[in-house]
Structure formats: C-alpha cells, structure tokens
N, C-alpha and C. Protein backbone atom coordinates (compact mmCIF):
# COMPACT_ATOMS: atom_id res chain seq x y z
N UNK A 1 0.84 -1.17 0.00
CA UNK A 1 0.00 0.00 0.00
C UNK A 1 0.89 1.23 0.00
N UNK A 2 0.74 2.72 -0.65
CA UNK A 2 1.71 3.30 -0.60
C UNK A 2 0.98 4.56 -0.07
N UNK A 3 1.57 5.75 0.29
CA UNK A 3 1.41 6.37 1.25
C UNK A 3 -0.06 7.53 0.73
N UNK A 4 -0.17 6.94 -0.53
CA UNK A 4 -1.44 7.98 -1.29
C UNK A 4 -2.99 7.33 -1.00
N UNK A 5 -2.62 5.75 -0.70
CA UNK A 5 -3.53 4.98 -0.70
C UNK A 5 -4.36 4.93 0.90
N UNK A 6 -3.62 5.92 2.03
CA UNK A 6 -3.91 6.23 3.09
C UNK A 6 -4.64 7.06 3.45
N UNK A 7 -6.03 7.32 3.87
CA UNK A 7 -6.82 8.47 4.00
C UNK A 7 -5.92 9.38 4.63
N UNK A 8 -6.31 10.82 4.46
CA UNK A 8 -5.41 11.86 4.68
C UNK A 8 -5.60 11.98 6.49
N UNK A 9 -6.79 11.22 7.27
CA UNK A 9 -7.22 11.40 8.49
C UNK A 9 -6.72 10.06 9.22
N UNK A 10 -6.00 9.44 7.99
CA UNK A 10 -6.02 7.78 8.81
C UNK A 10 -4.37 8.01 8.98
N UNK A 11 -3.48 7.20 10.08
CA UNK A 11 -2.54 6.97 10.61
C UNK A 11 -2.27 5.54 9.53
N UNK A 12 -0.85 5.45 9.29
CA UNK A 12 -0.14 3.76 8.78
C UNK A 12 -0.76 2.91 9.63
N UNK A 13 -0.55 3.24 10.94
CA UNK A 13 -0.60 2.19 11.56
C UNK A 13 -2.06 2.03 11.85
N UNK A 14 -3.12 2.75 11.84
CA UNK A 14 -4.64 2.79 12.05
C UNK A 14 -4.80 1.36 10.50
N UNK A 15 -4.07 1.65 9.45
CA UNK A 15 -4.30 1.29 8.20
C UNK A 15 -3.85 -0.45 8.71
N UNK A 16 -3.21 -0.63 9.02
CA UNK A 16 -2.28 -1.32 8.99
C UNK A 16 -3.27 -2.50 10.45
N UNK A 17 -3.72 -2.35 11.28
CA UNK A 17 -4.89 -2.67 12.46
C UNK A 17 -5.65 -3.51 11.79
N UNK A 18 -6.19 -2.15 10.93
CA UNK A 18 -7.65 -2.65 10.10
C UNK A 18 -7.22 -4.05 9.45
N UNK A 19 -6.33 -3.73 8.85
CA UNK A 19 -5.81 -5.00 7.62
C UNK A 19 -5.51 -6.44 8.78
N UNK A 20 -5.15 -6.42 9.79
CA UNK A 20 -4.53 -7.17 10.58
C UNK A 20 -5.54 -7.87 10.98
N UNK A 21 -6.81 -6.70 11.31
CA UNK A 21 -8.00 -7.51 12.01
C UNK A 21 -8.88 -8.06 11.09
N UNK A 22 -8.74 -7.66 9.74
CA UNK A 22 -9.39 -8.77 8.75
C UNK A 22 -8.66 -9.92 8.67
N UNK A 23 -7.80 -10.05 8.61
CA UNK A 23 -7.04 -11.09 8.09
C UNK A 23 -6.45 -11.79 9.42
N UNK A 24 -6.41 -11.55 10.84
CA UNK A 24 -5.99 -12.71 11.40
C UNK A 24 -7.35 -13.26 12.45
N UNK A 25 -6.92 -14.25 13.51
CA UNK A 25 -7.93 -15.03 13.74
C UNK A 25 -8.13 -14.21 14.98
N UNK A 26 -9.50 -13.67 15.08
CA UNK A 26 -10.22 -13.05 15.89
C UNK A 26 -9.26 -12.96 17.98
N UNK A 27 -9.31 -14.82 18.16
CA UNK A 27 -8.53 -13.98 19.45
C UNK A 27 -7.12 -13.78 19.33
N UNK A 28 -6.61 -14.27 18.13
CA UNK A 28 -4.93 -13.69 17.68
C UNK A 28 -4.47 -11.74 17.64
N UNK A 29 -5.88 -11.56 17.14
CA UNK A 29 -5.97 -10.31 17.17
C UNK A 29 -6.10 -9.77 18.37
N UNK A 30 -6.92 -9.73 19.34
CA UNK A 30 -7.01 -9.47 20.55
C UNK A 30 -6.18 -9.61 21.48
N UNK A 31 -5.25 -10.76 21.35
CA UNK A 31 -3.89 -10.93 22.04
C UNK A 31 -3.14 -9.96 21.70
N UNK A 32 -3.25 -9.98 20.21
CA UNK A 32 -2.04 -8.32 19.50
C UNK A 32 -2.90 -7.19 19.90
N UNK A 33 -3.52 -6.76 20.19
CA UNK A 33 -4.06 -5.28 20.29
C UNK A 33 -3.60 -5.48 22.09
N UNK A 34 -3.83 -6.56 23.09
CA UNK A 34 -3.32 -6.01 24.54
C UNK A 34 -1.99 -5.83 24.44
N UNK A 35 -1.09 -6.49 23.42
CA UNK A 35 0.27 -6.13 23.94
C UNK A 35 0.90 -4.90 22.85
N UNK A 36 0.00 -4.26 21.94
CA UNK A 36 0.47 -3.05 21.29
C UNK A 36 0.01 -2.25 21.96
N UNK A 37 -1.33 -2.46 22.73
CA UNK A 37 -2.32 -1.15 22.99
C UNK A 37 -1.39 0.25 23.82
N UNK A 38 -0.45 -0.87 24.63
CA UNK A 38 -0.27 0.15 26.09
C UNK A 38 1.43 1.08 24.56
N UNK A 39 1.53 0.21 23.32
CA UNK A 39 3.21 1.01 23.14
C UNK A 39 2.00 1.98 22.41
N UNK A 40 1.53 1.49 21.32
CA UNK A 40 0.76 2.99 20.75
C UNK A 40 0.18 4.18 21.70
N UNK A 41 -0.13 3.91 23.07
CA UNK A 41 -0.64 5.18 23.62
C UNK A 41 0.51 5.59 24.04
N UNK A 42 1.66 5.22 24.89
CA UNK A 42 3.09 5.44 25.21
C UNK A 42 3.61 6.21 23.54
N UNK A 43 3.20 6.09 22.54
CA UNK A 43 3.83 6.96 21.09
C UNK A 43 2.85 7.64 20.83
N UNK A 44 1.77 7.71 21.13
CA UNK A 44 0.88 8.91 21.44
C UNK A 44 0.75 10.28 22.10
N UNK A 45 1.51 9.52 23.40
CA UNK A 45 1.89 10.45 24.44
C UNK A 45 2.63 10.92 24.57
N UNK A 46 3.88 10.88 23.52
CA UNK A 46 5.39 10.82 23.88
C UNK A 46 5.99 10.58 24.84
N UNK A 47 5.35 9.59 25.12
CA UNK A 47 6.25 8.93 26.50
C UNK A 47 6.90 7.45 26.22
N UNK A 48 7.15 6.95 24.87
CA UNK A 48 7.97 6.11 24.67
C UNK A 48 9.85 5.80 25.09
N UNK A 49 10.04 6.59 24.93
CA UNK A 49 10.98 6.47 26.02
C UNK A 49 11.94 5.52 27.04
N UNK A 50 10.40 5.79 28.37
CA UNK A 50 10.71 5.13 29.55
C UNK A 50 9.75 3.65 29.48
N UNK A 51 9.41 3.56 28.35
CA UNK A 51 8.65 2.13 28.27
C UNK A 51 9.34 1.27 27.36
N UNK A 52 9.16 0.04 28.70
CA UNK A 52 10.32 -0.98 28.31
C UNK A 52 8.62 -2.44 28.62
N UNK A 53 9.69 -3.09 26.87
CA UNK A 53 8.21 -3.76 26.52
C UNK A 53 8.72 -4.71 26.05
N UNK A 54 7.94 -6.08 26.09
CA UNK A 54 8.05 -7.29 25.87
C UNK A 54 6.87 -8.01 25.31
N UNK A 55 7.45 -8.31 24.28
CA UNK A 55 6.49 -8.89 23.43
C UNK A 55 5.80 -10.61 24.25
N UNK A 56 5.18 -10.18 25.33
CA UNK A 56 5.05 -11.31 26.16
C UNK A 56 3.62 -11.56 26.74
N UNK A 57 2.77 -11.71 27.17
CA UNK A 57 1.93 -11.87 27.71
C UNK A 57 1.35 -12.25 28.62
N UNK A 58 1.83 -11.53 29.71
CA UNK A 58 1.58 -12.55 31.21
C UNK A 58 2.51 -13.59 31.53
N UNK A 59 1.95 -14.99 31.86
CA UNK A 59 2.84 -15.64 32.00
C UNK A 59 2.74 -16.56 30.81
N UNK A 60 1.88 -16.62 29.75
CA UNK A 60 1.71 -17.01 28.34
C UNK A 60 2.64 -16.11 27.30
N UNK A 61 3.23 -17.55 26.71
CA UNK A 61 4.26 -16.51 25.86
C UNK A 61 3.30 -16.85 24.21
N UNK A 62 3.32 -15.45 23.77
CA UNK A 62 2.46 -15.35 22.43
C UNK A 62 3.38 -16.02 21.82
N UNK A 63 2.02 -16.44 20.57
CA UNK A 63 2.29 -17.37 19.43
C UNK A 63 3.62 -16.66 18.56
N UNK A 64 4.61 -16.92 17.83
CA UNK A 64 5.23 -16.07 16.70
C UNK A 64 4.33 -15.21 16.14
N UNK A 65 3.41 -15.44 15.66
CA UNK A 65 3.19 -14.72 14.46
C UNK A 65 2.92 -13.91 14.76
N UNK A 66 1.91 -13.73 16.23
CA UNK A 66 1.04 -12.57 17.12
C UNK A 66 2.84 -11.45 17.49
N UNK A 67 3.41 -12.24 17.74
CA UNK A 67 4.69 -11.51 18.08
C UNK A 67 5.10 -10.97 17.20
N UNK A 68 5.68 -11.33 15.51
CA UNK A 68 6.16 -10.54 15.02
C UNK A 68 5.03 -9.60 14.48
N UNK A 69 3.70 -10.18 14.45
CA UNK A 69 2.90 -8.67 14.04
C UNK A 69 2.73 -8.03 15.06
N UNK A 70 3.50 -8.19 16.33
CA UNK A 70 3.22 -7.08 17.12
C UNK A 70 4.45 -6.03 16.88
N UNK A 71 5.43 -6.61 16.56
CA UNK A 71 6.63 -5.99 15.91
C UNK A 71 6.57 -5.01 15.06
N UNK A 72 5.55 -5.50 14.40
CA UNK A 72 5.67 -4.80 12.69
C UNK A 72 4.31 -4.08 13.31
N UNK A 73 3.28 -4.03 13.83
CA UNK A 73 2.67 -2.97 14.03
C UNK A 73 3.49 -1.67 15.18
N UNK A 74 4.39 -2.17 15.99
CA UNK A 74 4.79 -0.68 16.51
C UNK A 74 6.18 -0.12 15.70
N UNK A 75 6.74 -1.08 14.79
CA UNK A 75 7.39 -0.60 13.84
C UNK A 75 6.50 0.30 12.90
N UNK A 76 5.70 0.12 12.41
CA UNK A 76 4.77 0.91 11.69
C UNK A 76 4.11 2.25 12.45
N UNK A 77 3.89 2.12 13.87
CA UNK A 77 3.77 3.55 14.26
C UNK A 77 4.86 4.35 14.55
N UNK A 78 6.22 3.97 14.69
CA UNK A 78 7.47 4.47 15.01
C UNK A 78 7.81 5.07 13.57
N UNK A 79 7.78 4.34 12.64
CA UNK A 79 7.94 4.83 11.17
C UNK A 79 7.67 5.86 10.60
N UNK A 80 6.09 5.12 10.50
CA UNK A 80 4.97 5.51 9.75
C UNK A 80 4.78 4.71 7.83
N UNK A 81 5.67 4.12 8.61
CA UNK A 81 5.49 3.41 6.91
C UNK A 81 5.29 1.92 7.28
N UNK A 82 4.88 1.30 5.53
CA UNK A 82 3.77 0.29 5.67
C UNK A 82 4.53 -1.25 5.10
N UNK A 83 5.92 -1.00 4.80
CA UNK A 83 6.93 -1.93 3.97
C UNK A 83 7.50 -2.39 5.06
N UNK A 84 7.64 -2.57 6.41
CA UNK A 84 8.41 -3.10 7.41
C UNK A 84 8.17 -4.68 7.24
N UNK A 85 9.25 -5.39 7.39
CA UNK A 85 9.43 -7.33 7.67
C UNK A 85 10.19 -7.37 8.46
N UNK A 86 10.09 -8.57 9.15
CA UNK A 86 10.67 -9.19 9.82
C UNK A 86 11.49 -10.28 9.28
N UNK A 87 12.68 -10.30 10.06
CA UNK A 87 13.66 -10.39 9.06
C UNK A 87 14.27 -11.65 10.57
N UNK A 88 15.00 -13.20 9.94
CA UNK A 88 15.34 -13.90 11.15
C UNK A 88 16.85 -13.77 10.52
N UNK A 89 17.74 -13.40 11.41
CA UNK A 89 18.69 -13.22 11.39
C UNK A 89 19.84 -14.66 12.09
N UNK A 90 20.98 -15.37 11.08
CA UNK A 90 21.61 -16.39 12.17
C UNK A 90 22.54 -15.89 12.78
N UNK A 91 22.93 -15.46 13.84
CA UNK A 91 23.82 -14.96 14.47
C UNK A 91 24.30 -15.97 15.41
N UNK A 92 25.59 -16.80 15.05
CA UNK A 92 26.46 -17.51 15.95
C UNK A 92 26.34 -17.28 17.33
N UNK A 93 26.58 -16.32 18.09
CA UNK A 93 26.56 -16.44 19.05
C UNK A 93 25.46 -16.30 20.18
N UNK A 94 24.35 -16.14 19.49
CA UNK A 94 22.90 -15.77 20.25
C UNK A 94 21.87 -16.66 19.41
N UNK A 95 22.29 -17.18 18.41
CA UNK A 95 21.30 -17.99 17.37
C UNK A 95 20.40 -17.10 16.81
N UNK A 96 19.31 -18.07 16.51
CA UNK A 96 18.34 -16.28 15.42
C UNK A 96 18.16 -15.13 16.13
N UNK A 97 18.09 -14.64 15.47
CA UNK A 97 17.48 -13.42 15.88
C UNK A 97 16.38 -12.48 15.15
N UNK A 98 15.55 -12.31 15.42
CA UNK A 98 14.70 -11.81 14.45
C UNK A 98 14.49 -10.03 14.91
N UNK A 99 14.77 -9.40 13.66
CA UNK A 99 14.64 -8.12 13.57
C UNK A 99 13.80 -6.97 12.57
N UNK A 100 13.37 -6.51 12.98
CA UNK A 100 12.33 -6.07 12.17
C UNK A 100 13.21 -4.75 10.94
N UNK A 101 12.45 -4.70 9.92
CA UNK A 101 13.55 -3.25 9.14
C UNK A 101 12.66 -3.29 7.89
N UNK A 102 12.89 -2.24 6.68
CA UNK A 102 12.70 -1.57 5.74
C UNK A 102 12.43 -2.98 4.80
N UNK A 103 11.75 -3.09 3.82
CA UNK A 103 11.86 -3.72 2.94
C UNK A 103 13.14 -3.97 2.25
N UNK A 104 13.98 -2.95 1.49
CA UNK A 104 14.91 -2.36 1.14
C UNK A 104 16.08 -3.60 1.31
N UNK A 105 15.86 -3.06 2.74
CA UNK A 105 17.23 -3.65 3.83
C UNK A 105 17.19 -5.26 4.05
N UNK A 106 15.49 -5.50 4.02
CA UNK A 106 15.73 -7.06 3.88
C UNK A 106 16.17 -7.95 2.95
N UNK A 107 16.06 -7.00 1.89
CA UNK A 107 15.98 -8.14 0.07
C UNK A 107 17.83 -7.64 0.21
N UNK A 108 18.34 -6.81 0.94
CA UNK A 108 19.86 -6.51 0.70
C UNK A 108 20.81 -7.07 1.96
N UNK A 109 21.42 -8.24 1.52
CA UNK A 109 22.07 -9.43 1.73
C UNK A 109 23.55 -8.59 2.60
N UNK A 110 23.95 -8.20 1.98
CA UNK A 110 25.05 -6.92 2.63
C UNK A 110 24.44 -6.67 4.22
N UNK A 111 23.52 -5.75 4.06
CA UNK A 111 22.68 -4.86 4.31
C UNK A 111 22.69 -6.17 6.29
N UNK A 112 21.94 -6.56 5.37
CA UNK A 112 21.50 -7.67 6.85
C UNK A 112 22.64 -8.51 7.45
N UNK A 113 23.63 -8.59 6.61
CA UNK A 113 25.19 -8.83 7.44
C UNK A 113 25.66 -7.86 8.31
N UNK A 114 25.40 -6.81 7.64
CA UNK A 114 26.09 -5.71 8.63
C UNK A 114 25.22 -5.36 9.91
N UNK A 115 23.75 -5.86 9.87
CA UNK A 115 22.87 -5.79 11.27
C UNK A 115 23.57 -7.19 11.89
N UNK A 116 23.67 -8.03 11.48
CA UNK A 116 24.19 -9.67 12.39
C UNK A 116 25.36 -8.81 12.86
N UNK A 117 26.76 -8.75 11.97
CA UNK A 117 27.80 -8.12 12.48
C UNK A 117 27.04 -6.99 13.99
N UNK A 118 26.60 -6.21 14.27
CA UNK A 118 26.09 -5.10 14.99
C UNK A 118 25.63 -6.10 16.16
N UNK A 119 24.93 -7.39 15.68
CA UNK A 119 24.31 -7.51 17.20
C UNK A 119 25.42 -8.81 17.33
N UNK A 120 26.38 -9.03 16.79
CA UNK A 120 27.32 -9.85 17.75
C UNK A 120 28.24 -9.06 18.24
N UNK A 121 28.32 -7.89 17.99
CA UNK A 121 29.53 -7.32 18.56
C UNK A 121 28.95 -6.39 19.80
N UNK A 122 27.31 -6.28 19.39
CA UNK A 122 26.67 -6.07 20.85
C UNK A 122 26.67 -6.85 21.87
N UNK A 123 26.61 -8.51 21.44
CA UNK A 123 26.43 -9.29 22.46
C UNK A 123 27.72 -9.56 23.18
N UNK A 124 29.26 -9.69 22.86
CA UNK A 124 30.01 -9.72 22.94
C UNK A 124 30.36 -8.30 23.98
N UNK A 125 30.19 -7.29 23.23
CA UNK A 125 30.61 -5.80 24.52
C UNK A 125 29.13 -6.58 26.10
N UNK A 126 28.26 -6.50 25.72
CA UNK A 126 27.53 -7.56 26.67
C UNK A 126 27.93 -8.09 27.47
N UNK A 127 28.53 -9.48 27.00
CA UNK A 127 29.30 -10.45 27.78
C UNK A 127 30.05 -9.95 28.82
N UNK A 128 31.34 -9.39 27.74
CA UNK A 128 32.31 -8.27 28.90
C UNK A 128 31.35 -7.78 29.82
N UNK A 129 30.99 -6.70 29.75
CA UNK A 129 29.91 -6.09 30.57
C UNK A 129 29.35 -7.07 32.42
N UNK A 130 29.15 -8.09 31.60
CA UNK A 130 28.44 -8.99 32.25
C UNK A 130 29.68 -9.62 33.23
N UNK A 131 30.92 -9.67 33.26
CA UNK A 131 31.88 -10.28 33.57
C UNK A 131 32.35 -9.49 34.55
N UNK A 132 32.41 -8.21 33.63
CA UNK A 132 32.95 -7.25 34.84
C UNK A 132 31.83 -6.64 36.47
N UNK A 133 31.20 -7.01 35.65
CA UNK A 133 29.75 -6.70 36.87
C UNK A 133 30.13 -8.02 37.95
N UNK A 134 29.87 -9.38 37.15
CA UNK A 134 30.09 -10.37 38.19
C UNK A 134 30.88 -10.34 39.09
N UNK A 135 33.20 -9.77 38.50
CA UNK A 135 33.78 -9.72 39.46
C UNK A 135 34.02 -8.99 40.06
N UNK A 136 32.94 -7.49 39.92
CA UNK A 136 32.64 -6.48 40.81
C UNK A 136 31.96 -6.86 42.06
N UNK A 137 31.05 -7.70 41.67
CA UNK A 137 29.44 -8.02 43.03
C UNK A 137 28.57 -7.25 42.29
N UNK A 138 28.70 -6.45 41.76
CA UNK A 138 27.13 -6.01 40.59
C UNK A 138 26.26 -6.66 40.16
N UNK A 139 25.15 -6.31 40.11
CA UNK A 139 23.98 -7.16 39.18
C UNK A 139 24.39 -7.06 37.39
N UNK A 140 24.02 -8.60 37.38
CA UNK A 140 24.57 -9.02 35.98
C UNK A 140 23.25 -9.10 34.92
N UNK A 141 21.68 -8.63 35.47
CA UNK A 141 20.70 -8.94 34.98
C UNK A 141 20.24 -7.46 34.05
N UNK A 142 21.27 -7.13 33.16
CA UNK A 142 20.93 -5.82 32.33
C UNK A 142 20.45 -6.16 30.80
C-alpha cells in the first residue's frame, strides 16, 4: 500500500490494524491489540521512552506470528510506513534473531550482514559487561 492509498485522516498504523484484524484469527488479534495497545498510547503520548516492553503476555508466551505482528505494528507507528518485515537473522553467538527493518534492507544481503555483524559485537561488549559486573558483586541482569 503506498502512502497515497492512506486516508489523509487515517494513521499507517490505524491502516495497517484494520488490515490485521481482517485477516488474522479473531482472538490472535485481541492478544495483539493487549500487547500493542499500552506502546501505541506510550507513542501517542510521547512517553515512549521510559517504556520498556516485551512482546510477552503474562505468563503465556504469544504465538510467533502474534509476536512478530506485534513488531511490525509498533514498527509501523514508530515509522509511519507500511513496507516493514521481519527479518530472522543467524547470528552464531545468540542464534536467530529476528529483527524487524525496511523492505529495502531485507531483500539486501550486505545490508543484513552488517545488522548480524552489529548484534554480535553487541552481544560480545555484553558479555564483557556482564563479567565485569560479576567480578565487581554487581547485578549481571541488564
């Protein structure tokens, strides 16, 4: 859908709901709207920020799919655009990883090496991190 095809009153991501709630299974949807509801009003409010969020559900961990469309719907209000995928990334030292990004960036093979490269060399400064905390007495749970 491209950005002309959006009522001038409607939001991507309002666009992007609608389409979600036709097309997935009624309580799949309802699982995705409690765990987007609270980031879209937090990017409403501009109070995204200090909200730290997990694609989780209680003590039920959502299905994939509910997860990565929960991905790609607050990618789509962070955006505002309607081409975002989810993208599973193999990264040796953490195994997949799945990351959400641009159309663009997914079909470009480069492109998505240089995000793997980024999050092993995150996980790695991590580790350290994590080492030096331990033989401090620090909490290692960051």
């Amino acid at each position: 859908m491209s950005d002309s095809e959006i009522p001038p009153e409607g939001r991507p991501v309002d666009v992007y709901l609608d389409l979600l709630r036709v097309r997935m299974d009624t309580e799949d949807y309802r699982l995705l709207l409690r765990v987007v509801e609270p980031v879209l009003d937090a990017i409403d409010d501009h109070r995204l920020s200090g909200l730290d969020l997990a694609l989780e559900s209680g003590d039920d961990e959502l299905p994939q799919e509910v997860r990565d469309e929960a991905a790609l719907v607050i990618a789509t209000a962070v955006t505002g655009r309607l081409d975002n995928e989810v993208v599973e990334l193999d990264v040796d030292e953490t195994g997949p990883v799945r990351v959400v990004t641009d159309a663009a960036t997914a079909a470009d093979p480069s492109r998505l090496g240089e995000i793997a490269d980024f999050i092993r060399d995150r996980h790695r400064q991590n580790e350290e991190l994590r080492g030096i905390a331990e033989a401090s007495g620090l909490p290692t749970d960051f």
